[in-house]
PDB file of N, CA and C in Angstrom:
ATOM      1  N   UNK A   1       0.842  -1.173   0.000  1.00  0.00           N
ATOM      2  CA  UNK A   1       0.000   0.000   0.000  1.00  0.00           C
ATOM      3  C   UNK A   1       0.892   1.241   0.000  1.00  0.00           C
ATOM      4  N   UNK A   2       0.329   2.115  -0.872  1.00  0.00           N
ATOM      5  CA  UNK A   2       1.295   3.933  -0.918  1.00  0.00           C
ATOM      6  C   UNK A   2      -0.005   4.846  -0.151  1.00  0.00           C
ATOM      7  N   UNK A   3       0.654   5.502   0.314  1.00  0.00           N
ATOM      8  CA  UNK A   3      -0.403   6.253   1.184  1.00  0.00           C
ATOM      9  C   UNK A   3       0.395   7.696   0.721  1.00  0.00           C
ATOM     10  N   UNK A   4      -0.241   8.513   0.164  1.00  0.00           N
ATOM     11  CA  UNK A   4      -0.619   9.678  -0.258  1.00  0.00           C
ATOM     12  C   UNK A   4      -1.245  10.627  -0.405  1.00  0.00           C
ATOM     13  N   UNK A   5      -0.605  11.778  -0.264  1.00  0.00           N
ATOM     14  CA  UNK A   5      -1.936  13.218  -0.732  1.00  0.00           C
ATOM     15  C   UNK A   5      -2.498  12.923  -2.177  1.00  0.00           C
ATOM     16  N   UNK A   6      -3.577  13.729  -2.208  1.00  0.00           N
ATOM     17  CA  UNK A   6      -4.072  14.100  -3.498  1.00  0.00           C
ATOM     18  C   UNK A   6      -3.297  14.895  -4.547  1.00  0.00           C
ATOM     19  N   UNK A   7      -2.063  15.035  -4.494  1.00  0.00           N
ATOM     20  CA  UNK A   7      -1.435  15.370  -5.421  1.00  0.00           C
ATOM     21  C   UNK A   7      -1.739  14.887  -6.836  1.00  0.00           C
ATOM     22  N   UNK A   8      -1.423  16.049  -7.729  1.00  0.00           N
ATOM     23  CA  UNK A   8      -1.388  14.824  -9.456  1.00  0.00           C
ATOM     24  C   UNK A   8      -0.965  14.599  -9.473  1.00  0.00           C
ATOM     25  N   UNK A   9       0.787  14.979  -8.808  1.00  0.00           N
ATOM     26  CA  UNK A   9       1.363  13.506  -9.387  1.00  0.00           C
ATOM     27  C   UNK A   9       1.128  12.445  -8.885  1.00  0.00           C
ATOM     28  N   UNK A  10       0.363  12.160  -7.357  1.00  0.00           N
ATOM     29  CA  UNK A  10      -0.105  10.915  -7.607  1.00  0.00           C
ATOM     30  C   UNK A  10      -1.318  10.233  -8.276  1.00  0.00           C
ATOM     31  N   UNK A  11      -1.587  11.080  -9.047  1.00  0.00           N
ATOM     32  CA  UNK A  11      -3.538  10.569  -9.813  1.00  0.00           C
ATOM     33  C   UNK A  11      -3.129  10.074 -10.932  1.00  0.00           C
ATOM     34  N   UNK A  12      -1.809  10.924 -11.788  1.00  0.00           N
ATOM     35  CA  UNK A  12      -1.805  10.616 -12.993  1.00  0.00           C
ATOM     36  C   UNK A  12      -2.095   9.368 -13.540  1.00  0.00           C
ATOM     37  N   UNK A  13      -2.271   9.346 -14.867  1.00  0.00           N
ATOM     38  CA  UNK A  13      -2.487   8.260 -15.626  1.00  0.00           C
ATOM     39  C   UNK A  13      -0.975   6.577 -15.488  1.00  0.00           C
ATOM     40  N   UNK A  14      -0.249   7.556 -15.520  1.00  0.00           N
ATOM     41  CA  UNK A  14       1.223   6.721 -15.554  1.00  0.00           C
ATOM     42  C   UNK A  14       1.276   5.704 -14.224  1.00  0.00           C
ATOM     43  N   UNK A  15       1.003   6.867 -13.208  1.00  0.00           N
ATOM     44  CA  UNK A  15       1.417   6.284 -11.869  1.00  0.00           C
ATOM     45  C   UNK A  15       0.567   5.234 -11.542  1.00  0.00           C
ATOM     46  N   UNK A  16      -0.772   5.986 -11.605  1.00  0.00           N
ATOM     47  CA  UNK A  16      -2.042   4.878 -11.413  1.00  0.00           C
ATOM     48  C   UNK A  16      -1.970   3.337 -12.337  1.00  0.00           C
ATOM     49  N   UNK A  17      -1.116   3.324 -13.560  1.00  0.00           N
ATOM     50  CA  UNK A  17      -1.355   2.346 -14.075  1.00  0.00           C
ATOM     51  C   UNK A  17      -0.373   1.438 -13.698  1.00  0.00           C
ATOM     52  N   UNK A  18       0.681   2.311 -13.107  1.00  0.00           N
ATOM     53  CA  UNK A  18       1.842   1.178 -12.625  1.00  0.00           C
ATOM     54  C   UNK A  18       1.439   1.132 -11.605  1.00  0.00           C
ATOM     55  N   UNK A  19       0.868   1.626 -10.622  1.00  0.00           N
ATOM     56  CA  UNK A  19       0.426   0.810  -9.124  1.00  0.00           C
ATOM     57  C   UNK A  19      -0.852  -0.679  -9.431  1.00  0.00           C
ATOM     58  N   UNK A  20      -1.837  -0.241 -10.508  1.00  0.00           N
ATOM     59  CA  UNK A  20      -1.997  -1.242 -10.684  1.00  0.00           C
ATOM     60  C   UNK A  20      -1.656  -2.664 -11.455  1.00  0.00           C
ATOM     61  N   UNK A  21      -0.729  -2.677 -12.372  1.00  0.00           N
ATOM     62  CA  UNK A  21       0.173  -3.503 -12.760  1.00  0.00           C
ATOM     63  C   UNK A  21       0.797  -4.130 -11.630  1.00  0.00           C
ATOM     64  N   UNK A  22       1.693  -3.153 -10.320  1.00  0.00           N
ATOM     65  CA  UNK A  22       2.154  -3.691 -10.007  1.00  0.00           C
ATOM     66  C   UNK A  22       1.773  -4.282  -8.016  1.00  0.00           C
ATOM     67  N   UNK A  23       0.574  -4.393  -9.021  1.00  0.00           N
ATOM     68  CA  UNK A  23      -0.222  -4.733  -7.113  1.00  0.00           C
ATOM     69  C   UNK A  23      -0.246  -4.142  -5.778  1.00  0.00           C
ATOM     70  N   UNK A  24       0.091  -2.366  -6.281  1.00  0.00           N
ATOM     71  CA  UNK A  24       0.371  -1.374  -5.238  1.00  0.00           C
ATOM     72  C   UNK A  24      -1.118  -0.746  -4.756  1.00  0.00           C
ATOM     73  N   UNK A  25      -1.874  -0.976  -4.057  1.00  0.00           N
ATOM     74  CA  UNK A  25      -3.101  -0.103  -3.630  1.00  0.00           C
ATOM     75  C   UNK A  25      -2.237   1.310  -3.088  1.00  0.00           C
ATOM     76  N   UNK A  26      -3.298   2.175  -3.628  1.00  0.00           N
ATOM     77  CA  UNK A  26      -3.270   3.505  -3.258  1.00  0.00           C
ATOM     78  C   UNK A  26      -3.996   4.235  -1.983  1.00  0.00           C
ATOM     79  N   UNK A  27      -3.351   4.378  -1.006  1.00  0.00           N
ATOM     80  CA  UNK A  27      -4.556   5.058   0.018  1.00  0.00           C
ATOM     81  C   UNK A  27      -4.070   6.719   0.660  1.00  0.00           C
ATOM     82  N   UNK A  28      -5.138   7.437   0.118  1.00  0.00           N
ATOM     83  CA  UNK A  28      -5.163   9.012  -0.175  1.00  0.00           C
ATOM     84  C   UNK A  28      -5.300   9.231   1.400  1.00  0.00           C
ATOM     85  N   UNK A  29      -4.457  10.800   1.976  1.00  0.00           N
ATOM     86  CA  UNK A  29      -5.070  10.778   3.052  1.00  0.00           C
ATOM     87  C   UNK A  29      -6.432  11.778   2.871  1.00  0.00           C
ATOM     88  N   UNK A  30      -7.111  12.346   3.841  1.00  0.00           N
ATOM     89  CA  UNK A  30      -7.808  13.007   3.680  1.00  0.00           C
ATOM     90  C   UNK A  30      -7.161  14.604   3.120  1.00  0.00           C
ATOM     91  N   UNK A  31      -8.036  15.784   2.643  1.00  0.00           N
ATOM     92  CA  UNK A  31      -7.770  16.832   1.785  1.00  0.00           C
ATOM     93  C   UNK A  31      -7.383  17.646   3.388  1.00  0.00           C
ATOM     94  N   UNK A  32      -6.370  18.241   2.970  1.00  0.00           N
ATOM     95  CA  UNK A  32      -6.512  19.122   3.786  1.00  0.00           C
ATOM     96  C   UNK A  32      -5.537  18.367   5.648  1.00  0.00           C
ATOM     97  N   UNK A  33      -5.298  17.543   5.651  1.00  0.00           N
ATOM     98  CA  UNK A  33      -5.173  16.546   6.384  1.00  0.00           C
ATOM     99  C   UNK A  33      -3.593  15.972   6.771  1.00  0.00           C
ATOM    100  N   UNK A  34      -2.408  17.049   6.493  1.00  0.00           N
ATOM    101  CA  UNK A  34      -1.249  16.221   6.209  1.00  0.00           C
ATOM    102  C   UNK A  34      -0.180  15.283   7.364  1.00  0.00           C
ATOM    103  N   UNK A  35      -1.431  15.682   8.549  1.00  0.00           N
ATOM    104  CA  UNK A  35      -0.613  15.353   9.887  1.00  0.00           C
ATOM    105  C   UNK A  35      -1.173  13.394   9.599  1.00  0.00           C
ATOM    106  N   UNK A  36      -1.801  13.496   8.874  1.00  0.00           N
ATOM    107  CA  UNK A  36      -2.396  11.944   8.498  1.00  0.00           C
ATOM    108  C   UNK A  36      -0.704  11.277   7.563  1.00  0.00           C
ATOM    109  N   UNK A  37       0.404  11.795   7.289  1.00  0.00           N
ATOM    110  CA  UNK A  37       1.144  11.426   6.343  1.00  0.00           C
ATOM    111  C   UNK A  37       2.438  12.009   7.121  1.00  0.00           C
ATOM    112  N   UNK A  38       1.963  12.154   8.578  1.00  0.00           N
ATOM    113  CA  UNK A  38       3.164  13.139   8.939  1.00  0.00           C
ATOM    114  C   UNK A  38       5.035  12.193   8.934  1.00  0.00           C
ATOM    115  N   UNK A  39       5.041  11.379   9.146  1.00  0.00           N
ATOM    116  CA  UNK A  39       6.236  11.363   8.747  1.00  0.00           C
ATOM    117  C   UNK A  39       7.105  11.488   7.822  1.00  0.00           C
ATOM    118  N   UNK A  40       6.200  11.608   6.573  1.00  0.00           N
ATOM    119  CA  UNK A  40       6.906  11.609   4.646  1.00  0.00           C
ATOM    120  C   UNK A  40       6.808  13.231   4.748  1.00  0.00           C
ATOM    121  N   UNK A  41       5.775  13.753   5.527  1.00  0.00           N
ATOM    122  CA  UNK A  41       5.437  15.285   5.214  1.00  0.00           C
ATOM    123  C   UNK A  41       6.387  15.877   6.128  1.00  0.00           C
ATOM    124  N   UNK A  42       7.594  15.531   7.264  1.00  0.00           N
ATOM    125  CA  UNK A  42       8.667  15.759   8.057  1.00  0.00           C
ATOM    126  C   UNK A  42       9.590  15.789   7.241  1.00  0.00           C
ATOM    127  N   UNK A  43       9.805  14.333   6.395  1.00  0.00           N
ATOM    128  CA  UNK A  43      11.101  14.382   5.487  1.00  0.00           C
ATOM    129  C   UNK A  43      11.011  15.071   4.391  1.00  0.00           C
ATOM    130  N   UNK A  44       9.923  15.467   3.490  1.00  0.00           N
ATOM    131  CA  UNK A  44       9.897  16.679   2.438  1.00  0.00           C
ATOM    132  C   UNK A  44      10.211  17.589   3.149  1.00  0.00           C
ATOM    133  N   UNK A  45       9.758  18.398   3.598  1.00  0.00           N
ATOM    134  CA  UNK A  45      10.232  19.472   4.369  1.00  0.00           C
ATOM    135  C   UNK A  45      12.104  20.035   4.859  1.00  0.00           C
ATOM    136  N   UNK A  46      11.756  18.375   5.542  1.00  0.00           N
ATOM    137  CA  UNK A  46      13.277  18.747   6.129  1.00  0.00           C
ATOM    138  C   UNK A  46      14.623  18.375   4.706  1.00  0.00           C
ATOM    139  N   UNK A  47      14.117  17.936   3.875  1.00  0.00           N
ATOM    140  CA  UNK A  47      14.748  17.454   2.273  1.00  0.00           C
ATOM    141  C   UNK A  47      14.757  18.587   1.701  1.00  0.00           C
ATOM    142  N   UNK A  48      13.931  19.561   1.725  1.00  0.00           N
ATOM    143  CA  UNK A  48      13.675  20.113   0.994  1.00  0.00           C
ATOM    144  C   UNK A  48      14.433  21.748   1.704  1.00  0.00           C
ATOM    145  N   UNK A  49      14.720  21.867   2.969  1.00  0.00           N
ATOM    146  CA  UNK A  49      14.877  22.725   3.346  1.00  0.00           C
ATOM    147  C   UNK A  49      16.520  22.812   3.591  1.00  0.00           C
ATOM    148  N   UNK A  50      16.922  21.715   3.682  1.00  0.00           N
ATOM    149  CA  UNK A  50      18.415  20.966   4.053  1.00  0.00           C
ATOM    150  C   UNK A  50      19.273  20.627   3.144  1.00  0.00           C
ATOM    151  N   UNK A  51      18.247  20.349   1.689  1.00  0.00           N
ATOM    152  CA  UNK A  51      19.177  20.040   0.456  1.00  0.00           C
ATOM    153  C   UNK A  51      18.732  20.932  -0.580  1.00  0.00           C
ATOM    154  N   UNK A  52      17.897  21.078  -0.912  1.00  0.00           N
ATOM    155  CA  UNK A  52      16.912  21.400  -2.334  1.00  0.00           C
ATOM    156  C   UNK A  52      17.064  22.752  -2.218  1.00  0.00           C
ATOM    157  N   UNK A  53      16.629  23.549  -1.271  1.00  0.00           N
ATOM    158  CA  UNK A  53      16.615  24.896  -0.895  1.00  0.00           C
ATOM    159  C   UNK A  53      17.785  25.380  -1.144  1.00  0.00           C
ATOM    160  N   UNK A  54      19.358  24.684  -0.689  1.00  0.00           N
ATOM    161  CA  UNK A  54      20.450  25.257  -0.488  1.00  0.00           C
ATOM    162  C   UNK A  54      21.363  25.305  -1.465  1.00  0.00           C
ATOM    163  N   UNK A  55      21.048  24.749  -2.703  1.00  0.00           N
ATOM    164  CA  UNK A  55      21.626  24.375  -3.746  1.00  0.00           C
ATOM    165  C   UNK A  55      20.824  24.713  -5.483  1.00  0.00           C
ATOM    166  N   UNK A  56      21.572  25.572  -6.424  1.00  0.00           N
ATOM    167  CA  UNK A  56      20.640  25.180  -7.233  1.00  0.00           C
ATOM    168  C   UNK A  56      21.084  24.361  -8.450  1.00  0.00           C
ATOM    169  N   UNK A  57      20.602  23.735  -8.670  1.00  0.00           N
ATOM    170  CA  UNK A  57      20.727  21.884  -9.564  1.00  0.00           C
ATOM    171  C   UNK A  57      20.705  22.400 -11.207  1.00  0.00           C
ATOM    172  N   UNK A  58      21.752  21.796 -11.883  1.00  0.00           N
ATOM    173  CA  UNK A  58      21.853  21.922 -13.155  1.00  0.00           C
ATOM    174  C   UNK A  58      21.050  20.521 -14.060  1.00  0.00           C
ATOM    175  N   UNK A  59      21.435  19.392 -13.252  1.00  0.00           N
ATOM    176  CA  UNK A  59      20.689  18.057 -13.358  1.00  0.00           C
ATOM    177  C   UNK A  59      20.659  17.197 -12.349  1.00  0.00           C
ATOM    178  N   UNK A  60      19.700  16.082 -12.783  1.00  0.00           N
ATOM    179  CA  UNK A  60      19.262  15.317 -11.923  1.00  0.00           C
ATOM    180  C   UNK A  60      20.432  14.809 -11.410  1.00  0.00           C
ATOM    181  N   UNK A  61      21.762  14.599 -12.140  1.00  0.00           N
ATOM    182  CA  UNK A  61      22.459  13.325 -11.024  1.00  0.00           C
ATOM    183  C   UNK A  61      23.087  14.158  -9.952  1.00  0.00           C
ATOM    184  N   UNK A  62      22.876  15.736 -10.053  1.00  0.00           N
ATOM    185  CA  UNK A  62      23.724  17.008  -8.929  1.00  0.00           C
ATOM    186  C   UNK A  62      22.966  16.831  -7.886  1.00  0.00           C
ATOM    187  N   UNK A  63      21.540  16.272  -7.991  1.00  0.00           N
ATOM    188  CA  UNK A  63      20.655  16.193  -6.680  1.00  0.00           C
ATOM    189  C   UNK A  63      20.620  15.068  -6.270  1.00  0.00           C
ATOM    190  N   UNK A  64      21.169  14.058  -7.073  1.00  0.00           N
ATOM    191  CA  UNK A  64      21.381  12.370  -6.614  1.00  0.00           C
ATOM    192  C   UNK A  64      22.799  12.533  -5.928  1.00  0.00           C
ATOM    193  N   UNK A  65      23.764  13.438  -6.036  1.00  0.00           N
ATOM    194  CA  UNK A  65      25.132  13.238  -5.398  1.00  0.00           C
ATOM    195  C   UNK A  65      24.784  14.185  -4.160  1.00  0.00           C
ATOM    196  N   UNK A  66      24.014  15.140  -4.354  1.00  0.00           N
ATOM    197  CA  UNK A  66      23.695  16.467  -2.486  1.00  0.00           C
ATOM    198  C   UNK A  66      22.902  15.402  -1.896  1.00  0.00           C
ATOM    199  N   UNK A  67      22.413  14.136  -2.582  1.00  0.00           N
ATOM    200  CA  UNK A  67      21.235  13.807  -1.235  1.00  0.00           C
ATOM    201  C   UNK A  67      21.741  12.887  -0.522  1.00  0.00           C
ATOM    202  N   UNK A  68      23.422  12.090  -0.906  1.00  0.00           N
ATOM    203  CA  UNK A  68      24.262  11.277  -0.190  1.00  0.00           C
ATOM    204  C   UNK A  68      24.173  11.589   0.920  1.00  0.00           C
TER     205      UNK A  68
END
């Protein structure tokens, strides 16, 4: 099971079809609701404030080597 906001990127067409291909149920938290997801919604934050924020990225593998 993936437990997620209502984000698009998690609705899209792509994602949705590979969770079901690959036997992943999806469970949304409620709208509005993120203390329901709070530990993934701690590490965006703190990812985002610690790496992402402090750096700005030319490509993907510059943010695959800051997130070592």
């Amino acid at each position: 099971m993936l437990r997620s906001d209502n984000g698009p990127e998690f609705l899209g067409q792509a994602f949705t079809g590979w969770t079901k291909v690959s036997g992943v149920a999806i469970q949304c938290i409620q709208p509005g609701k993120p203390n329901q997801n709070a530990s993934v919604e701690r590490f965006n934050r703190t990812f985002r404030e610690e790496v992402l924020d402090q750096h700005l990225f030319a490509r993907l593998q510059d943010v695959r080597e800051a997130a070592h």
